[in-house]
C-alpha atoms as a PDB file:
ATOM      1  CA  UNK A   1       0.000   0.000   0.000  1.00  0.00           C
ATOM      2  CA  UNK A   2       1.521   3.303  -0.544  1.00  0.00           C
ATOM      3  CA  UNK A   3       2.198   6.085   1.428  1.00  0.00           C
ATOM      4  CA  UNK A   4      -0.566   8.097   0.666  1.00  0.00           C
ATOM      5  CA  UNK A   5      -3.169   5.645   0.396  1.00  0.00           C
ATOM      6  CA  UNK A   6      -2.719   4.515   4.027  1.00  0.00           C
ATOM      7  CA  UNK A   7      -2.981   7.940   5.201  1.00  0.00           C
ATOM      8  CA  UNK A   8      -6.084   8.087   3.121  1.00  0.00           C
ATOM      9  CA  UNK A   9      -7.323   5.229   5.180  1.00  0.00           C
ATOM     10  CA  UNK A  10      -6.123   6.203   8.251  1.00  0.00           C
ATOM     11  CA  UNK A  11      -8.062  10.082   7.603  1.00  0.00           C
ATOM     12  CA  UNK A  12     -11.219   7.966   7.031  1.00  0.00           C
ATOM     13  CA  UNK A  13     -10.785   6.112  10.439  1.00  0.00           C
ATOM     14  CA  UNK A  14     -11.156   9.240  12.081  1.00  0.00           C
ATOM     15  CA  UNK A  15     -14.509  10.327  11.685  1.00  0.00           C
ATOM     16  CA  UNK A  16     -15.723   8.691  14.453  1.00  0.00           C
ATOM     17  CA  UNK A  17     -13.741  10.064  16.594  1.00  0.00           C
ATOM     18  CA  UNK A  18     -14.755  13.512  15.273  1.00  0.00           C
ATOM     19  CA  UNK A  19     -18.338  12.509  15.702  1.00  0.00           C
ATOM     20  CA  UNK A  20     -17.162  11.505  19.789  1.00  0.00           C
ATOM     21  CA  UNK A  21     -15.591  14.657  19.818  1.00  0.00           C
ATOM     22  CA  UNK A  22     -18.832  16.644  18.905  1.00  0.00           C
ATOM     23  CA  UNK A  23     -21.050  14.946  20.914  1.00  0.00           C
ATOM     24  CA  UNK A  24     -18.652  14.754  23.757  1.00  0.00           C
ATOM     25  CA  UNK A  25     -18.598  19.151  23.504  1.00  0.00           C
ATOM     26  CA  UNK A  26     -22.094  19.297  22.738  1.00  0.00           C
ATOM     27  CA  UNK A  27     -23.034  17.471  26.159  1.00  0.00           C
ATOM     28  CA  UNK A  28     -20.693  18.854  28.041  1.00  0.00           C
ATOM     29  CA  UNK A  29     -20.613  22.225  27.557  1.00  0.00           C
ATOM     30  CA  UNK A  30     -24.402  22.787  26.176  1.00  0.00           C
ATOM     31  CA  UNK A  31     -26.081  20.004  27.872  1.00  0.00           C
ATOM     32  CA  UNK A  32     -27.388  18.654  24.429  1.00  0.00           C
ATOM     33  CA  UNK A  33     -27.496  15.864  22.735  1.00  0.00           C
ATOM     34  CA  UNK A  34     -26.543  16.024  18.902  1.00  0.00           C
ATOM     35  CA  UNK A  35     -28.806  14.204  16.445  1.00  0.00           C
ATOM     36  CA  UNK A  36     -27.943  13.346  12.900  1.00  0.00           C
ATOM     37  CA  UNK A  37     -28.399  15.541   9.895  1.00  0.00           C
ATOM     38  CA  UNK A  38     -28.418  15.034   6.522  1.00  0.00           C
ATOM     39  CA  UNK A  39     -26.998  17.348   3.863  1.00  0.00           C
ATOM     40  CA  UNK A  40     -30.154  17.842   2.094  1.00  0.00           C
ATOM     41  CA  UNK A  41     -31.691  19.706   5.186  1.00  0.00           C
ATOM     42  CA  UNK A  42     -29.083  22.242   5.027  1.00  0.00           C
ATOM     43  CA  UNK A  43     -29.434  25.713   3.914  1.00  0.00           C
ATOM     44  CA  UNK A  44     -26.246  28.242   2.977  1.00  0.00           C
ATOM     45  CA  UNK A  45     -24.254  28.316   6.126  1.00  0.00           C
ATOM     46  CA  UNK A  46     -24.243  32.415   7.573  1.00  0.00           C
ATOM     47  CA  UNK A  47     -21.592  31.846  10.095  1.00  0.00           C
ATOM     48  CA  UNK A  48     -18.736  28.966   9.530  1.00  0.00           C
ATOM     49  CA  UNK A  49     -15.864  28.975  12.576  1.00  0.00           C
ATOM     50  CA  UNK A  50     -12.492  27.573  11.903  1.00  0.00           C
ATOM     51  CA  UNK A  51     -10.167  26.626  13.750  1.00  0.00           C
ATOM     52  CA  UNK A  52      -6.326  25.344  12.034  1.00  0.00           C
ATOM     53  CA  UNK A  53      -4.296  22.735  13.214  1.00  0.00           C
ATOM     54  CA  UNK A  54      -0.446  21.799  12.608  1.00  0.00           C
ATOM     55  CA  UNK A  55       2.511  19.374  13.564  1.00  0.00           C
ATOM     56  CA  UNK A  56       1.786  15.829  12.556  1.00  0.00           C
ATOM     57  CA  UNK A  57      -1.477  16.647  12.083  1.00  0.00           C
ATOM     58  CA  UNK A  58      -2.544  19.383   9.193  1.00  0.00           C
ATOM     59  CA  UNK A  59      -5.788  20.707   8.555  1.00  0.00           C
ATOM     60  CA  UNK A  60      -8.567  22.624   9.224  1.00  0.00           C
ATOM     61  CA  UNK A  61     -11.739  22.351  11.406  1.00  0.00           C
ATOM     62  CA  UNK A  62     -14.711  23.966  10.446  1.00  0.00           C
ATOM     63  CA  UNK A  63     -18.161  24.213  12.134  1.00  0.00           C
ATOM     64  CA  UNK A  64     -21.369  25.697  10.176  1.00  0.00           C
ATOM     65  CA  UNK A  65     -24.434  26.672  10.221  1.00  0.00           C
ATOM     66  CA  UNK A  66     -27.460  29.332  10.186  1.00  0.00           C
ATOM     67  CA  UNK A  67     -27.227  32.494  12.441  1.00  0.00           C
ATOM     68  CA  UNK A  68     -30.223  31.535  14.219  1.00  0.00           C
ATOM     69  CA  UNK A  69     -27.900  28.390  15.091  1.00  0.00           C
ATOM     70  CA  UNK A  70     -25.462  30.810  16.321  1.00  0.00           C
ATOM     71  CA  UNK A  71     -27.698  32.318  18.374  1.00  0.00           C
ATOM     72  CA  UNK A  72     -29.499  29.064  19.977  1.00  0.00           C
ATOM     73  CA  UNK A  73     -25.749  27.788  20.581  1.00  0.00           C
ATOM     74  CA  UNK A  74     -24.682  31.235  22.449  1.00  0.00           C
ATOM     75  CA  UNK A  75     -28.097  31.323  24.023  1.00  0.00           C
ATOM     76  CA  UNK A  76     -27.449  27.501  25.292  1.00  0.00           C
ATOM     77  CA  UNK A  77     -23.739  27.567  26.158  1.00  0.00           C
ATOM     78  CA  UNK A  78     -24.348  30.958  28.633  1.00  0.00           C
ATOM     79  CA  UNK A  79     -27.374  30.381  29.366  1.00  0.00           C
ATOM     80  CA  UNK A  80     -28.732  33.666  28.200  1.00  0.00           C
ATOM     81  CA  UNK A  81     -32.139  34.447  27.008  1.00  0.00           C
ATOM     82  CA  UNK A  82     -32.005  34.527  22.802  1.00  0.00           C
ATOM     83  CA  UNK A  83     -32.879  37.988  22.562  1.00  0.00           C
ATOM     84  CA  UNK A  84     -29.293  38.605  24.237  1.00  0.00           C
ATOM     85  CA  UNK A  85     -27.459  35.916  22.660  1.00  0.00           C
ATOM     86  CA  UNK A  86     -26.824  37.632  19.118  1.00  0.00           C
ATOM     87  CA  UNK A  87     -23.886  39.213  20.365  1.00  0.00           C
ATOM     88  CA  UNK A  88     -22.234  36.295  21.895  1.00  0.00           C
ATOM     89  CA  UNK A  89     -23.209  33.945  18.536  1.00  0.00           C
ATOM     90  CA  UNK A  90     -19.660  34.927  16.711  1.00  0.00           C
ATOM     91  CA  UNK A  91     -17.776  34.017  19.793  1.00  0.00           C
ATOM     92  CA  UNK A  92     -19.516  30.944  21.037  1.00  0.00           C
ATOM     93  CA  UNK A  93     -19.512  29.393  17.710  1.00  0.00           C
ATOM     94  CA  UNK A  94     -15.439  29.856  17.467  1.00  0.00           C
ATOM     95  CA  UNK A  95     -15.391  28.648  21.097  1.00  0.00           C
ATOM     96  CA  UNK A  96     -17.223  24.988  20.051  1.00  0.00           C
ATOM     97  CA  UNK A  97     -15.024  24.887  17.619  1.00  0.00           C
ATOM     98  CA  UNK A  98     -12.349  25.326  19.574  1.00  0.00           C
ATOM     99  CA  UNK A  99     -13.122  22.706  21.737  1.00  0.00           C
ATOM    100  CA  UNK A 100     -14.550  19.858  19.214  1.00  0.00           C
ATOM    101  CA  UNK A 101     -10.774  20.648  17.238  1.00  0.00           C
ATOM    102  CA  UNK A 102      -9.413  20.189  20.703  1.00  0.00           C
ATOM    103  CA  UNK A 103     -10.914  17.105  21.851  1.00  0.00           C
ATOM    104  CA  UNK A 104     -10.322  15.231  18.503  1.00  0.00           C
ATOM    105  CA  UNK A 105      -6.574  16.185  18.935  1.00  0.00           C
ATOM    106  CA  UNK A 106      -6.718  14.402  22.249  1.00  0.00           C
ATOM    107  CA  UNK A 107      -8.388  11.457  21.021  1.00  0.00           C
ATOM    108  CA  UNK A 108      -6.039  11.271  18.344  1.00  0.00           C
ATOM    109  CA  UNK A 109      -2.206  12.334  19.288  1.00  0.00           C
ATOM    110  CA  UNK A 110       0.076   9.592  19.771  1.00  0.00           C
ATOM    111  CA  UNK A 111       2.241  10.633  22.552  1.00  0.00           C
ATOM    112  CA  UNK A 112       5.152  11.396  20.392  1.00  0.00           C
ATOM    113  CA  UNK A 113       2.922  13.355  18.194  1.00  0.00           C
ATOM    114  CA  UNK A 114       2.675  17.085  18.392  1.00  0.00           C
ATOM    115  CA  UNK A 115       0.074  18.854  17.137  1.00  0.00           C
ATOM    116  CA  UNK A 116      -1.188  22.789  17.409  1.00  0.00           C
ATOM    117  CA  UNK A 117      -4.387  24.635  17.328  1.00  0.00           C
ATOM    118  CA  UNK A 118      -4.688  27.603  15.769  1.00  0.00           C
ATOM    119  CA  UNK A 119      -7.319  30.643  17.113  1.00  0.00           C
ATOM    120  CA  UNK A 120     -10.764  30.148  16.291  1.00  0.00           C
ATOM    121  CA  UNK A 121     -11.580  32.105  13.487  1.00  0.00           C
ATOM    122  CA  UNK A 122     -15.276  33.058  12.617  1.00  0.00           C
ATOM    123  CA  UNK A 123     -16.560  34.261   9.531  1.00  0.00           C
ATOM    124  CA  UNK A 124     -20.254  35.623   8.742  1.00  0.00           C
ATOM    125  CA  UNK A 125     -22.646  36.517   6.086  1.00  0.00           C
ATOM    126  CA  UNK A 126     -23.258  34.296   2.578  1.00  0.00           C
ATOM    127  CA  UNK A 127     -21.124  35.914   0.195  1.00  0.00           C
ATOM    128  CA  UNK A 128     -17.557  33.976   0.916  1.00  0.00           C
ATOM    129  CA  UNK A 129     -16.713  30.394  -0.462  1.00  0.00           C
ATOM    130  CA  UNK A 130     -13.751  28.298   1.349  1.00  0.00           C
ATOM    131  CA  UNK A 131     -10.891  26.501  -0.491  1.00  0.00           C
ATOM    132  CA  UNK A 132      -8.576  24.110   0.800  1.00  0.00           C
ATOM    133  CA  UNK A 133      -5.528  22.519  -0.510  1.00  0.00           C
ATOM    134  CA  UNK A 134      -6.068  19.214   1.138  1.00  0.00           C
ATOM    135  CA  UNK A 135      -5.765  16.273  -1.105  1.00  0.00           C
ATOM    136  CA  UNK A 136      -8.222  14.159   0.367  1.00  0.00           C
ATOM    137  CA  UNK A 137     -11.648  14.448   0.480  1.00  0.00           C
ATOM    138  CA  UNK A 138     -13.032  16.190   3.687  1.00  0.00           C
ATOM    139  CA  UNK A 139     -14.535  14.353   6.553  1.00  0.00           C
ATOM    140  CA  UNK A 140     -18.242  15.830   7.219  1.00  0.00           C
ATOM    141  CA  UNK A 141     -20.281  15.289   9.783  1.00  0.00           C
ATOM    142  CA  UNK A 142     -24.471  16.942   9.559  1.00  0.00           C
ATOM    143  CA  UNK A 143     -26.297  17.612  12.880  1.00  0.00           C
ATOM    144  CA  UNK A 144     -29.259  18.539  13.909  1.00  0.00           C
ATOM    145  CA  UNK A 145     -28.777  20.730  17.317  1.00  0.00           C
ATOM    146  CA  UNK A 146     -32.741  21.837  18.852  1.00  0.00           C
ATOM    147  CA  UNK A 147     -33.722  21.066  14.983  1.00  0.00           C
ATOM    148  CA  UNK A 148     -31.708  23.887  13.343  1.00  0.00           C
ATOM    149  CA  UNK A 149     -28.849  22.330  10.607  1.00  0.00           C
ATOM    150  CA  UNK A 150     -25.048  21.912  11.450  1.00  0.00           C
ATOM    151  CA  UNK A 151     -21.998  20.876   9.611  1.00  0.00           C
ATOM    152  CA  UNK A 152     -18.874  19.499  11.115  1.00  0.00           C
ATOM    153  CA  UNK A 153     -16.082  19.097   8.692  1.00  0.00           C
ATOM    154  CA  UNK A 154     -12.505  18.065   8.837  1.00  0.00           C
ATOM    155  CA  UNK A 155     -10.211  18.929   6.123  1.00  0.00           C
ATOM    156  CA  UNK A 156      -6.472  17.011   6.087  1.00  0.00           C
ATOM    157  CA  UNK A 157      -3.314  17.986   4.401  1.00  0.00           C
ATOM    158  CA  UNK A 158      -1.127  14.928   3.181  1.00  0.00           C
END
């Protein structure tokens, strides 16, 4: 098998620990269970986080979904009423990404391994389009958090 297939293989073995991950951040820090999505459910993503991460590991983590998401996740995660929450939703949203990003580097780092997160960076509105320059196709996860659409994805360098 060559080099880059089994590091194909090996990407693809990690989705369920990204799914863990989100689930695992999800209950913990929003007391909420995530149920699965399906692509077809989900509109043009307003806000998308991302957070980057280098060393052995190379990618990017990305979290999206609908401002009203945004909102019901700030709302949630500081237990605010959603009236308030708009202000929080940019912040929150780069904060559970954050943590999923972190959790799956946990579940994931050998101990020799060393890998970095980057900041959380969140981006909003409907007119932006991301590229990456992974080689593989990108892992995707599609939630359903209170019944409002999110996407989890996982783009790896190679």
């Amino acid at each position: 098998m060559s080099e880059a297939s089994a590091a194909t293989l090996t990407v693809h073995e990690w989705l369920p620990h990204l799914e863990q991950s989100a689930s695992e951040v999800f209950d913990l820090m929003l007391n909420s269970k995530l149920r699965k999505g399906t692509p077809q459910l989900f509109p043009a993503p307003e806000c998308t986080a991302m957070v980057g991460l280098a060393g052995s590991i190379r990618g990017m983590f990305t979290v999206r979904c609908g401002g009203a998401t945004a909102n019901q996740l700030a709302a949630t995660m500081l237990r605010l009423p959603l009236e308030r929450a708009a202000h929080y939703a940019a912040d929150a949203l780069g904060e559970i990404a954050n943590m999923i990003a972190g959790n799956f580097k946990n579940k994931t780092d050998s101990p020799g391994d060393r890998s970095f997160l980057s900041l959380p960076t969140v981006v909003t509105g409907m007119a932006y389009t991301c590229r990456s320059l992974s080689s593989v196709a990108p892992l995707e996860l599609w939630f359903q958090f209170r019944g409002e659409p999110l996407q989890i994805t996982m783009e790896v360098q190679i």
